[in-house]
C-alpha atoms as a PDB file:
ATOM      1  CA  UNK A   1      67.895  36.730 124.780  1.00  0.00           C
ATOM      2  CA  UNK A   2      66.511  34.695 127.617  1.00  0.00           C
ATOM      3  CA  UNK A   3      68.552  32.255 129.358  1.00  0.00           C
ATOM      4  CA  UNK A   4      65.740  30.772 130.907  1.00  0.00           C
ATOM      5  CA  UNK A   5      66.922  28.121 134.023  1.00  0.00           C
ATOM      6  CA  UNK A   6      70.355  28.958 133.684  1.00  0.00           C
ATOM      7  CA  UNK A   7      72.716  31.231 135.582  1.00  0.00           C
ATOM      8  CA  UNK A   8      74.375  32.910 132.949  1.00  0.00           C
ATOM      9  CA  UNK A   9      74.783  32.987 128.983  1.00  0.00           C
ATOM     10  CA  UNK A  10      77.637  31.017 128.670  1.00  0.00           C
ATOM     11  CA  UNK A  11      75.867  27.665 130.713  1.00  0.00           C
ATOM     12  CA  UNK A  12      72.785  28.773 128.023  1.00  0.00           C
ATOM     13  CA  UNK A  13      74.927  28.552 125.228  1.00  0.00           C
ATOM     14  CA  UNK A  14      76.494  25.055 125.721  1.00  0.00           C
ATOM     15  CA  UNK A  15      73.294  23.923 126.556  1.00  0.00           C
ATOM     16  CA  UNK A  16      71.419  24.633 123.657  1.00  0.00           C
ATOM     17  CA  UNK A  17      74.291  23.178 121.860  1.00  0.00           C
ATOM     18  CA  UNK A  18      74.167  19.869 123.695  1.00  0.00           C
ATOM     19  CA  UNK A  19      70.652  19.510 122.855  1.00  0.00           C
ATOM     20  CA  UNK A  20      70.954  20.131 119.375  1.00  0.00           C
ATOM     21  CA  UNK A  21      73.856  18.517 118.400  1.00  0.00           C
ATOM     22  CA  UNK A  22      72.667  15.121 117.304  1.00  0.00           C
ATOM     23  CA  UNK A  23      76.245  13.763 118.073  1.00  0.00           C
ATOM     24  CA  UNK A  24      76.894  15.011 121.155  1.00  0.00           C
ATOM     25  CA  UNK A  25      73.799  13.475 122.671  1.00  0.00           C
ATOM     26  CA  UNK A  26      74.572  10.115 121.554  1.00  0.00           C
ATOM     27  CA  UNK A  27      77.405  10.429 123.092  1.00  0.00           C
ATOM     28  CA  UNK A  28      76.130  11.940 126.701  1.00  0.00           C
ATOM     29  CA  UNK A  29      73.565   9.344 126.840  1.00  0.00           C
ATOM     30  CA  UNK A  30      76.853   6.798 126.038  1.00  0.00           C
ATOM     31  CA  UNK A  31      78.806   8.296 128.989  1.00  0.00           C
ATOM     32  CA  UNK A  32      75.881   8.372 131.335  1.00  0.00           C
ATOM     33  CA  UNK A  33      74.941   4.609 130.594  1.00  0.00           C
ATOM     34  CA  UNK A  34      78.396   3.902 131.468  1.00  0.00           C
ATOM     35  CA  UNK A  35      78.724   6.230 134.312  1.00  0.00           C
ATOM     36  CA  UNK A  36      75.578   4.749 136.096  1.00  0.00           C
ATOM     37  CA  UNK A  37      76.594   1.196 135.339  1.00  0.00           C
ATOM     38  CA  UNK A  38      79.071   1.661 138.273  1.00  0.00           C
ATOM     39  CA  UNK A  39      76.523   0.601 141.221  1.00  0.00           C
ATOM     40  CA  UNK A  40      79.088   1.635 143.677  1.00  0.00           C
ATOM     41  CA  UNK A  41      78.573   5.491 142.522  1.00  0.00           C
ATOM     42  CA  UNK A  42      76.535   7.157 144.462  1.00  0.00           C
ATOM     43  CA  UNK A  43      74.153   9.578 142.203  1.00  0.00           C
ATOM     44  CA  UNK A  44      76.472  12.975 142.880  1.00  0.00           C
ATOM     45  CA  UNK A  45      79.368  11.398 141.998  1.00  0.00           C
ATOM     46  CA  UNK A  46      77.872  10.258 139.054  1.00  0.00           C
ATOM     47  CA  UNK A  47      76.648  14.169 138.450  1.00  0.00           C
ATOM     48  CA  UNK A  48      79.933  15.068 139.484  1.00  0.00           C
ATOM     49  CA  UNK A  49      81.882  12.969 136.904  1.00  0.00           C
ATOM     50  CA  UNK A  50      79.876  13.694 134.205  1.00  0.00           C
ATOM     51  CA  UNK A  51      80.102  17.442 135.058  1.00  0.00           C
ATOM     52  CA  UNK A  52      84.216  16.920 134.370  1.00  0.00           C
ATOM     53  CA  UNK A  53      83.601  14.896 131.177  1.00  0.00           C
ATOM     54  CA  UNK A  54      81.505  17.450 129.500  1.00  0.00           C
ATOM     55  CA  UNK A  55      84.220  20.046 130.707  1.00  0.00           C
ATOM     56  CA  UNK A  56      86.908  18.203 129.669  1.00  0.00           C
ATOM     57  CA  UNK A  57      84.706  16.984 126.189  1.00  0.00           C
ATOM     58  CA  UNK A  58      84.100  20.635 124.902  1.00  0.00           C
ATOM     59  CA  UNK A  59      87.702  21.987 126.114  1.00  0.00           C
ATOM     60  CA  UNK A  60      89.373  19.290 124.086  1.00  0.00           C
ATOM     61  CA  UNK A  61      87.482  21.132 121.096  1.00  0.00           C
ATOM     62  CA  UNK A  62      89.010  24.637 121.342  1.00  0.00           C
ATOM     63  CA  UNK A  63      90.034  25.535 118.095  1.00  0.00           C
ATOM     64  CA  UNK A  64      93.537  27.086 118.040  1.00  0.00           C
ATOM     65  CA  UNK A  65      93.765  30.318 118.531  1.00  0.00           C
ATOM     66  CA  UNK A  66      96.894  32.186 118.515  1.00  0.00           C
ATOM     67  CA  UNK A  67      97.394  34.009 122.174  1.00  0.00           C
ATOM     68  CA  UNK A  68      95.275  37.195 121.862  1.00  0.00           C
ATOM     69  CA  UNK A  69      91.800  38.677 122.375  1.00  0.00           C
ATOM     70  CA  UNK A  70      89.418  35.959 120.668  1.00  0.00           C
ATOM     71  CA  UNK A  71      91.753  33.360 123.436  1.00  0.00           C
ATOM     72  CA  UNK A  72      90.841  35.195 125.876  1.00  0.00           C
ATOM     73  CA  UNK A  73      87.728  35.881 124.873  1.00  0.00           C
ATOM     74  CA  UNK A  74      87.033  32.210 124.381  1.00  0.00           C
ATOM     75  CA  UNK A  75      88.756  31.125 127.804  1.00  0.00           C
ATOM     76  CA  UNK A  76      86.573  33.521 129.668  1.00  0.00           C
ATOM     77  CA  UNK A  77      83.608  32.544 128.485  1.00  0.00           C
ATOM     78  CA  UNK A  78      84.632  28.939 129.077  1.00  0.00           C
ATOM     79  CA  UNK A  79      84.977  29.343 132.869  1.00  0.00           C
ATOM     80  CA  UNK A  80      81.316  31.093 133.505  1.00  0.00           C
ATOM     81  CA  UNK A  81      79.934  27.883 132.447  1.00  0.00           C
ATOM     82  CA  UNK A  82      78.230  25.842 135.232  1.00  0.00           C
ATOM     83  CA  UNK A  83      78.876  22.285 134.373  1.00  0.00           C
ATOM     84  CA  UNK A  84      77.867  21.422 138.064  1.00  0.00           C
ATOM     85  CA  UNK A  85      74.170  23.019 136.890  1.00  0.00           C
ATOM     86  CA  UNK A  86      74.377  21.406 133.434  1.00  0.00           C
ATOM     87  CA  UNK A  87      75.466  17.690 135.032  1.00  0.00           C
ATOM     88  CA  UNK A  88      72.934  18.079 137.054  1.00  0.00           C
ATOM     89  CA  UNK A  89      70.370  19.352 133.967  1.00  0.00           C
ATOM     90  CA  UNK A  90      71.239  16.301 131.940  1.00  0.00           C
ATOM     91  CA  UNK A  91      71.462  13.513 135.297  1.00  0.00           C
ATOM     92  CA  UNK A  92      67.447  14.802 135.420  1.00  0.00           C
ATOM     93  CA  UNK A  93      66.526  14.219 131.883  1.00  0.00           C
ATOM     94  CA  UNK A  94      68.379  10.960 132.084  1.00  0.00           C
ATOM     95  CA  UNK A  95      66.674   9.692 135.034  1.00  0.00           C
ATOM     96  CA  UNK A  96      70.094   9.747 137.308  1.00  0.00           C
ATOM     97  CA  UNK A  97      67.580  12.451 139.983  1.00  0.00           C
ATOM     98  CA  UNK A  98      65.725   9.933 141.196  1.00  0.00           C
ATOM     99  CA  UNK A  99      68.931   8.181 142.386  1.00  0.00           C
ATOM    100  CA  UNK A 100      70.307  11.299 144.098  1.00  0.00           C
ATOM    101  CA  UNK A 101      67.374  11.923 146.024  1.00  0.00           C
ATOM    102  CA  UNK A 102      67.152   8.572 147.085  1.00  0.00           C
ATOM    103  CA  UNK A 103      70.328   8.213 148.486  1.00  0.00           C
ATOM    104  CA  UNK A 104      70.050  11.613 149.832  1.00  0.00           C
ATOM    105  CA  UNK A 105      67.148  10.388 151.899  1.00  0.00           C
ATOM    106  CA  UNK A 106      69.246   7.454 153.103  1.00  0.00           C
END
């Protein structure tokens, strides 16, 4: 399986499931609306933020597991994602780039 752009499998995995889950996009292009509405943020704060939201969006979704291999299968996998690289994935297809390189210009 190629993983394309990403680092690993795990940052592949999540997203391919952000861009296919209908609901989940809605509600990324809600948060990043709202994130950018902030004109004091600069751009990598804004990438930044949104990195912990999706983080803290698809941890909040772990099913319950009781303490054993599939945990700690599911845990590990968890922390190989790069949310900084998938923030950073979705702030370009959302336009937020152009931001971040102009203030990193400045």
């Amino acid at each position: 399986m190629q993983t394309q752009e990403w680092s690993n499998y795990e940052t592949w995995a999540v997203a391919q499931w952000l861009r296919i889950d209908e609901w989940t996009e809605e509600e990324v292009e809600r948060v990043v609306a709202a994130l950018e509405g902030g004109a004091e943020e600069s751009g990598q704060r804004i990438t930044w933020q949104l990195a912990e939201w999706l983080r803290e969006r698809l941890e909040a979704g772990f099913p319950s597991l009781k303490s054993g291999i599939y945990e700690r299968l599911l845990h590990g996998a968890f922390e190989h994602v790069d949310w900084d690289a998938l923030a950073e994935h979705i702030a370009a297809e959302y336009g937020l780039r152009q931001r971040m390189h102009t203030e990193r210009a400045a």
